[in-house]
C-alpha atoms as a PDB file:
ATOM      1  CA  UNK A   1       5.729  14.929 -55.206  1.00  0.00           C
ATOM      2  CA  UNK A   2       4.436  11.787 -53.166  1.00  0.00           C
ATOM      3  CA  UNK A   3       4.087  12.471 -49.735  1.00  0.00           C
ATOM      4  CA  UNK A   4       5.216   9.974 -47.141  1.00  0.00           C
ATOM      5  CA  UNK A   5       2.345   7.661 -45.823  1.00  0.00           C
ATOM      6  CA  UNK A   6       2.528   8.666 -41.888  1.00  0.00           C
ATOM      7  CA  UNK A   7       2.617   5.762 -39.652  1.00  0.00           C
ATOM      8  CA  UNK A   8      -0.932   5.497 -37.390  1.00  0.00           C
ATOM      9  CA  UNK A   9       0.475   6.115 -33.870  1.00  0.00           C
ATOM     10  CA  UNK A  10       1.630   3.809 -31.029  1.00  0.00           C
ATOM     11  CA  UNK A  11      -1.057   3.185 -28.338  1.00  0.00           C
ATOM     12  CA  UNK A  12      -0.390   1.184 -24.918  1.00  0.00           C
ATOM     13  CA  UNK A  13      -3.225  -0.013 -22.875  1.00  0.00           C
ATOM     14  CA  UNK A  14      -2.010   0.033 -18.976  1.00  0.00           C
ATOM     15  CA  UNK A  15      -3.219  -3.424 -16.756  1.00  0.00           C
ATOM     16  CA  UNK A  16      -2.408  -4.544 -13.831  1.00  0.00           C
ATOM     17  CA  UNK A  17      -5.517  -6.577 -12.449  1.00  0.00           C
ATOM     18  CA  UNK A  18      -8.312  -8.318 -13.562  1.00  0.00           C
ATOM     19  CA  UNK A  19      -7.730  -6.884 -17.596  1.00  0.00           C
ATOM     20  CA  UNK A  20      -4.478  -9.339 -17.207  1.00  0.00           C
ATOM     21  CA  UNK A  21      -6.365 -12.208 -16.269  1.00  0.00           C
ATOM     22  CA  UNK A  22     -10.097 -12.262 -16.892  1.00  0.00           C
ATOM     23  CA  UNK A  23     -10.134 -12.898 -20.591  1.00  0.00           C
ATOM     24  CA  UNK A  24     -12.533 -11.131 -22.437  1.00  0.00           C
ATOM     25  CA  UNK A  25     -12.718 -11.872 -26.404  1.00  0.00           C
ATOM     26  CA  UNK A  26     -14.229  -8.446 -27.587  1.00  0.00           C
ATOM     27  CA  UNK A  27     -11.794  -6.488 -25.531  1.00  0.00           C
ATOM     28  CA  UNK A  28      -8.471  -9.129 -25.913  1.00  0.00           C
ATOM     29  CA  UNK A  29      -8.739  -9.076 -29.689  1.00  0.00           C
ATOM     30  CA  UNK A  30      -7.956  -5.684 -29.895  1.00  0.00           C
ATOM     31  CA  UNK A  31      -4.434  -5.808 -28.715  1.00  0.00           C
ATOM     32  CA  UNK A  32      -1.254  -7.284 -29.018  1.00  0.00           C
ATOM     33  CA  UNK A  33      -0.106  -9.495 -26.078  1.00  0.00           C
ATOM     34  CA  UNK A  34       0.929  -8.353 -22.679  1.00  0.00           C
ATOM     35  CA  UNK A  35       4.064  -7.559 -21.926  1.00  0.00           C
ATOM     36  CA  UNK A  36       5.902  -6.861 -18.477  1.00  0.00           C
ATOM     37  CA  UNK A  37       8.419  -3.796 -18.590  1.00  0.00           C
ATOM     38  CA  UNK A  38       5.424  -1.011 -17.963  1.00  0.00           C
ATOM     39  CA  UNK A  39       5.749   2.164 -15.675  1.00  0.00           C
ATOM     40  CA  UNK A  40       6.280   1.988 -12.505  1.00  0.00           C
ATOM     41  CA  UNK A  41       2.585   2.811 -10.967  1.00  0.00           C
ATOM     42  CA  UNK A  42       1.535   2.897  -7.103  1.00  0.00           C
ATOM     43  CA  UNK A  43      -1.179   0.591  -6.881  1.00  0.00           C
ATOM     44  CA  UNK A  44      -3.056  -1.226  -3.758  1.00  0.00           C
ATOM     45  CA  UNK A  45      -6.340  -2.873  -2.981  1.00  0.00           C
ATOM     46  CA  UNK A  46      -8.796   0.250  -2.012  1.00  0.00           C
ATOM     47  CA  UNK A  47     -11.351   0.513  -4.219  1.00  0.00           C
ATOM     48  CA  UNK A  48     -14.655  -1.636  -2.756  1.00  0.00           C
ATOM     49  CA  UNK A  49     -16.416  -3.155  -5.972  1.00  0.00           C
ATOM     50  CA  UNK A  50     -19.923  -2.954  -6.569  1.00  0.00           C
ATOM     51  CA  UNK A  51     -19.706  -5.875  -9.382  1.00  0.00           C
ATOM     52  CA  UNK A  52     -17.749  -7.579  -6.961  1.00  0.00           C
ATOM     53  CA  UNK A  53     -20.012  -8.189  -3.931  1.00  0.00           C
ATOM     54  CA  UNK A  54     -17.862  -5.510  -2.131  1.00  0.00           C
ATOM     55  CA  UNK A  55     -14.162  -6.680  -2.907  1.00  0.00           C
ATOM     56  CA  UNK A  56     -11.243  -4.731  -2.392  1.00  0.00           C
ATOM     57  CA  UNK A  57     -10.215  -4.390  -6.278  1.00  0.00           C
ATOM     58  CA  UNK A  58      -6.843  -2.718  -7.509  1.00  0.00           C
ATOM     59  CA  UNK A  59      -6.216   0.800  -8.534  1.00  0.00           C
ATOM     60  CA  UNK A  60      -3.975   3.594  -8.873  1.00  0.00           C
ATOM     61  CA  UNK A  61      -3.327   5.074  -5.557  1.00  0.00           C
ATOM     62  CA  UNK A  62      -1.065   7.849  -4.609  1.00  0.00           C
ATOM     63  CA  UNK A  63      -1.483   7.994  -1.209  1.00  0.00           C
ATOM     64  CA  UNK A  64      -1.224   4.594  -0.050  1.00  0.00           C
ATOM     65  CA  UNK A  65       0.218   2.643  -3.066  1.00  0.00           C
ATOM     66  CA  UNK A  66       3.082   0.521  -3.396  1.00  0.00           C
ATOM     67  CA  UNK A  67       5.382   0.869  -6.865  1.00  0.00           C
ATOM     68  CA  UNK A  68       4.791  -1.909  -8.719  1.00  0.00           C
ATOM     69  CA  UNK A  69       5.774  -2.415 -12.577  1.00  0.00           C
ATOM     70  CA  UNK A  70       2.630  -2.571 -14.458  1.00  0.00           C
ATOM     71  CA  UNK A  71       2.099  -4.608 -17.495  1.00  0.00           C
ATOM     72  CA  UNK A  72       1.261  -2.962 -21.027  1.00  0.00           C
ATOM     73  CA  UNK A  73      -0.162  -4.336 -24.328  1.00  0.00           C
ATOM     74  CA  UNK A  74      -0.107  -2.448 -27.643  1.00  0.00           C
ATOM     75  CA  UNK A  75      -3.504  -1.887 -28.875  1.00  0.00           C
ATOM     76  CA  UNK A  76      -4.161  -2.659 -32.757  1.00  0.00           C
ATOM     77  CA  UNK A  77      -6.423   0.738 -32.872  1.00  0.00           C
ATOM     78  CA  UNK A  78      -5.330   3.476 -35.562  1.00  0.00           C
ATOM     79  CA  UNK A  79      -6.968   6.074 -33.661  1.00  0.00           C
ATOM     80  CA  UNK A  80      -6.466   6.834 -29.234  1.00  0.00           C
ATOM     81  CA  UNK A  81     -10.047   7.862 -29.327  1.00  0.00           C
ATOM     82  CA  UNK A  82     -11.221   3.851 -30.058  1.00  0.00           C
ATOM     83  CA  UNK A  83      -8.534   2.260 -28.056  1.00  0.00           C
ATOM     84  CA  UNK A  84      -9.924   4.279 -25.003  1.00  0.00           C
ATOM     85  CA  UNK A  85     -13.445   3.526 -26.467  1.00  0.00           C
ATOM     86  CA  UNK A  86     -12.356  -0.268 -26.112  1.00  0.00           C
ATOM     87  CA  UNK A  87     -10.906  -0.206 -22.322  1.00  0.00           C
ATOM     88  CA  UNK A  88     -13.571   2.184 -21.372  1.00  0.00           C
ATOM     89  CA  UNK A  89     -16.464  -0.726 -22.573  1.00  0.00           C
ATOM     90  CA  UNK A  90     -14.437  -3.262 -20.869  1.00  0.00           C
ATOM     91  CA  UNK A  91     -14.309  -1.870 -17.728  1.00  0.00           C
ATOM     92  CA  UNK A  92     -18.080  -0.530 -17.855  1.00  0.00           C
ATOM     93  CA  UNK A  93     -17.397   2.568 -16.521  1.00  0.00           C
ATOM     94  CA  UNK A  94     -17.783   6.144 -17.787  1.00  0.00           C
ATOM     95  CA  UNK A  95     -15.221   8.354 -19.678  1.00  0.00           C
ATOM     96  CA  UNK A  96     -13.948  10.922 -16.762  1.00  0.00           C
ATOM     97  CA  UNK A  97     -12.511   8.178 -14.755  1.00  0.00           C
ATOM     98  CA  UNK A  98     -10.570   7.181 -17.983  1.00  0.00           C
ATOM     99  CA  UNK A  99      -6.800   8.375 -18.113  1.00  0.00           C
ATOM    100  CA  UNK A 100      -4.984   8.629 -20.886  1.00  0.00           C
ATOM    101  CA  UNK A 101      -1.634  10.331 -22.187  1.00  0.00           C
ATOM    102  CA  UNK A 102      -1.205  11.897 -25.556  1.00  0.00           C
ATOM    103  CA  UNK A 103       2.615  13.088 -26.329  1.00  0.00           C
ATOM    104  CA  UNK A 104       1.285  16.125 -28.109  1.00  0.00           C
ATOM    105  CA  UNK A 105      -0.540  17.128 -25.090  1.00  0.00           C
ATOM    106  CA  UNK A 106      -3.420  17.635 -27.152  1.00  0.00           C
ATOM    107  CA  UNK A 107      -6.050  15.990 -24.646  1.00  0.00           C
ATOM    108  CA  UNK A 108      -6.230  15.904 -20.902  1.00  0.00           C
ATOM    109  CA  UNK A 109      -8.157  13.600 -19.033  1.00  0.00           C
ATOM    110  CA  UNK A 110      -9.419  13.650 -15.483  1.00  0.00           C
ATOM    111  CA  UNK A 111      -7.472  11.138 -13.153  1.00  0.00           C
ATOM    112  CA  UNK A 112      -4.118  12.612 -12.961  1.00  0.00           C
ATOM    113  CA  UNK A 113      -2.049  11.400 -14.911  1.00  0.00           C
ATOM    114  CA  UNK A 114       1.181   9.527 -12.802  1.00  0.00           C
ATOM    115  CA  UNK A 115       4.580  10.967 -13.364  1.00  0.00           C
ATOM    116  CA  UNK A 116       6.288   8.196 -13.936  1.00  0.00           C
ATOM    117  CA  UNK A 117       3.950   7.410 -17.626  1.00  0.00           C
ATOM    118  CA  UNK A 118       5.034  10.235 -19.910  1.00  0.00           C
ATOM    119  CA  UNK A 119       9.463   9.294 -19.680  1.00  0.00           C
ATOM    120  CA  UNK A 120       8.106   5.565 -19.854  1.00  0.00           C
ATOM    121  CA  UNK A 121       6.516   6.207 -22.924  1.00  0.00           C
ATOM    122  CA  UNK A 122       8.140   8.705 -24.459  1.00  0.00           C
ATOM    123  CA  UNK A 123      11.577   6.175 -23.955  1.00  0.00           C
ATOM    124  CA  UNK A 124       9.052   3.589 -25.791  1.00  0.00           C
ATOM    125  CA  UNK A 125       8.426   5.788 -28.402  1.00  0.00           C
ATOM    126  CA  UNK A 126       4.547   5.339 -27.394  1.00  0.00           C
ATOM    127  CA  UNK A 127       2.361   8.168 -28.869  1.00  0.00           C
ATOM    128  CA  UNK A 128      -0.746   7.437 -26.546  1.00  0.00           C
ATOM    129  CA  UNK A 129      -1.191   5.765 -23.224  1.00  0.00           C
ATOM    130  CA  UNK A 130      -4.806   4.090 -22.086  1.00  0.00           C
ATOM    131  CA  UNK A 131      -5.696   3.139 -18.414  1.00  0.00           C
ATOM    132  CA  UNK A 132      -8.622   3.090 -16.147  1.00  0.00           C
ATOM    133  CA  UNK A 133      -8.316   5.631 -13.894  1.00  0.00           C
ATOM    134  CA  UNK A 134     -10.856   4.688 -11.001  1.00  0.00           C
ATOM    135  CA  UNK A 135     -10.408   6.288  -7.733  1.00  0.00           C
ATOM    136  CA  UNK A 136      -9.641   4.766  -4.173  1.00  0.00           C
ATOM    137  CA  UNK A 137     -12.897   4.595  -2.372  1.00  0.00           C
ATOM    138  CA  UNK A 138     -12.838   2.877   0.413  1.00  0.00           C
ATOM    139  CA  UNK A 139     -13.057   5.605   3.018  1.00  0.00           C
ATOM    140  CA  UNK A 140     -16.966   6.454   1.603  1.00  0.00           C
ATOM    141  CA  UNK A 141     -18.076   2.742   0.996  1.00  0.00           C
ATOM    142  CA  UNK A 142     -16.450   0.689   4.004  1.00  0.00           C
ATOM    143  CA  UNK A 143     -18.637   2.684   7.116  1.00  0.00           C
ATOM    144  CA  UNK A 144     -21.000   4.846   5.169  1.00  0.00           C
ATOM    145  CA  UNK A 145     -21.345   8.373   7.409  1.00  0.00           C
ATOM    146  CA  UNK A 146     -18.292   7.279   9.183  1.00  0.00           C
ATOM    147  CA  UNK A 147     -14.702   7.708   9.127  1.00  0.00           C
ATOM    148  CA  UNK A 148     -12.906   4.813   7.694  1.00  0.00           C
ATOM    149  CA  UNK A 149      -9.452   6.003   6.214  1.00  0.00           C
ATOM    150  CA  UNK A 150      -7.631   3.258   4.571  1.00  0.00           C
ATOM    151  CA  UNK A 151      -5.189   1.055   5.951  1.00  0.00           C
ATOM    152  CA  UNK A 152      -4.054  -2.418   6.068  1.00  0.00           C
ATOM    153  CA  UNK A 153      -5.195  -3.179   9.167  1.00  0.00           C
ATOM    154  CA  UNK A 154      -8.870  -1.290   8.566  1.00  0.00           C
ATOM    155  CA  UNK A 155      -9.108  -3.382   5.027  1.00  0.00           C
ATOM    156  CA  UNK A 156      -8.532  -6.499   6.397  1.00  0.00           C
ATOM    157  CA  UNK A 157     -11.416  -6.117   9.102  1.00  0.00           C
ATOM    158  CA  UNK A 158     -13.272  -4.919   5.850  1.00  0.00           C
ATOM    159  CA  UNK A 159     -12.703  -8.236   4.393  1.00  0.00           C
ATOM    160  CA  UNK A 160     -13.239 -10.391   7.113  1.00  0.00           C
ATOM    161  CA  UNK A 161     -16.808  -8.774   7.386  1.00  0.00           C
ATOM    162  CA  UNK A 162     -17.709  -9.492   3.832  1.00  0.00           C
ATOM    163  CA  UNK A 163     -20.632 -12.287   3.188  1.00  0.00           C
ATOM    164  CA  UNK A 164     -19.018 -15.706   2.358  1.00  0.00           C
ATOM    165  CA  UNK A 165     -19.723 -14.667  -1.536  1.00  0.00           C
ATOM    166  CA  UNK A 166     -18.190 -11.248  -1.065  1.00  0.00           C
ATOM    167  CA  UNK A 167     -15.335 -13.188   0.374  1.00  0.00           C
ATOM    168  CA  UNK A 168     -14.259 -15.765  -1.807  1.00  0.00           C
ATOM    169  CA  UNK A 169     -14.680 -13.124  -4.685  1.00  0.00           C
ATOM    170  CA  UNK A 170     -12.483 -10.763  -2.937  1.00  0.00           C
ATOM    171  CA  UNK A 171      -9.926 -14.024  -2.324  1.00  0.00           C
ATOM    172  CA  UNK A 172     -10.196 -14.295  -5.703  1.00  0.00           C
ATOM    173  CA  UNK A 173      -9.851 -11.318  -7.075  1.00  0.00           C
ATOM    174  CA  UNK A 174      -6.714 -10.400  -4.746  1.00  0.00           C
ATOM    175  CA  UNK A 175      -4.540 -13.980  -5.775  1.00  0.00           C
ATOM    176  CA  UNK A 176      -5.228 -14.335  -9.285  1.00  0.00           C
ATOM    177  CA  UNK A 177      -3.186 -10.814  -9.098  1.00  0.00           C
ATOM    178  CA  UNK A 178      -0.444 -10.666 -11.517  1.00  0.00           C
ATOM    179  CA  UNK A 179       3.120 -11.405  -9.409  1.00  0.00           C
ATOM    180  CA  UNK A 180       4.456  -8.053 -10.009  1.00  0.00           C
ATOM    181  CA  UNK A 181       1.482  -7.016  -7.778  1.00  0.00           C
ATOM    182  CA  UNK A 182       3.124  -6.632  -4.616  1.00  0.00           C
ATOM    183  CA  UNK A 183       0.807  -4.799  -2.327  1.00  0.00           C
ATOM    184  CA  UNK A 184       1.006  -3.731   1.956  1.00  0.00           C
ATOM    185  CA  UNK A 185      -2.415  -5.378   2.084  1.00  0.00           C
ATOM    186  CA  UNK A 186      -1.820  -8.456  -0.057  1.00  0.00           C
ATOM    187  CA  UNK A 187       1.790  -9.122   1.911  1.00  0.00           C
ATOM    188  CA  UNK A 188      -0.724  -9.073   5.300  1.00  0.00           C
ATOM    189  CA  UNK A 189      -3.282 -11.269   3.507  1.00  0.00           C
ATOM    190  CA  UNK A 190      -1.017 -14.046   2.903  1.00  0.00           C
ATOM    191  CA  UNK A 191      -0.176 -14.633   6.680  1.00  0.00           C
ATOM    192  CA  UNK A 192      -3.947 -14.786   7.174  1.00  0.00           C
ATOM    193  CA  UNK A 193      -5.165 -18.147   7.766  1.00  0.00           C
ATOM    194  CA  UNK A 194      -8.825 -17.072   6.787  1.00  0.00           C
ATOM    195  CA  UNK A 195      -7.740 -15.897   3.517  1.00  0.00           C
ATOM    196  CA  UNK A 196      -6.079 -18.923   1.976  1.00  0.00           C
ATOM    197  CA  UNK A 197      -6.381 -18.366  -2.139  1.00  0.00           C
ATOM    198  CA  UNK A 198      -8.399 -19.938  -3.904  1.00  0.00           C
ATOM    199  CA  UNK A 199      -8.587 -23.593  -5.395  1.00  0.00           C
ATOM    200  CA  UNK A 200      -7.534 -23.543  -9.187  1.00  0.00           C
END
């Protein structure tokens, strides 16, 4: 009897920041095309980036977050194991702040994994879900040995004390945003006169 050839599963790759915008070849060849009807994922400004000269860069963030529809793009892997292998190079960063979803439950990763991503993708019929899963940081990097929880108002005196080159790359960073991006912080940002976005 010939057995049915089974179908090599369904993987989504989760963006919502710089993944979206900042092409990368080695990374973008490896998956289909964004595509806007994602899970609904709290997200703000509060990590501080080393790579970044100190810009406030986008992650998940429970406590502080706004919901915002993230984006998703079908990756062209056969296996989860190299899809996360491709986001995880991407994103030079190490595997236990990867997240990732598996609808058999066989794996569990170490960011917790939002509520709202296994009914997304089991509605989707999605088998596997990738996303970087860096923490909020801000309260250990903005005042080193000092309290510094996160707000809008405490991130935008962050910001304002950046180095002109810390600046415009946090300017940068923060516009070139995808729209669904609708953050506290980058709402207060765009009343600020200091923080215009940048030129195209």
């Amino acid at each position: 009897m010939t057995q049915l050839r089974k179908e090599p599963p369904k993987i989504a790759i989760l963006g919502w920041g710089s993944l979206i915008w900042d092409r990368r070849p080695e990374f973008d060849g490896q998956h289909g095309p964004w595509q806007e009807d994602g899970p609904l994922l709290k997200l703000e400004f509060s990590r501080i980036s080393e790579t970044r000269k100190g810009a406030l860069t986008l992650v998940i963030d429970p406590d502080y977050g706004q919901e915002c529809t993230a984006q998703y793009a079908i990756s062209t892997r056969k296996g989860p194991a190299d899809a996360i292998a491709d986001l995880r190079c991407r994103e030079g960063t190490i595997m236990k702040r990867m997240g990732y979803w598996f609808a058999d439950g066989s794996h569990s990763c170490q960011p917790p994994v939002p509520a709202t991503i296994p009914e997304w993708a089991q509605d989707r019929g999605i088998d596997a879900v990738v996303w970087t899963g860096l923490p909020r940081n801000f309260e250990k990097k903005a005042q080193p040995g000092r309290e510094a929880v996160f707000s809008v108002e405490a991130a935008t005196g962050y910001l304002q004390n950046l180095p002109a080159e810390g600046k415009a790359l946090a300017a940068q960073y923060i516009w070139r945003a995808p729209e669904f991006v609708q953050t506290r912080l980058r709402t207060a940002l765009a009343a600020e006169p200091w923080f215009p976005p940048p030129a195209e």
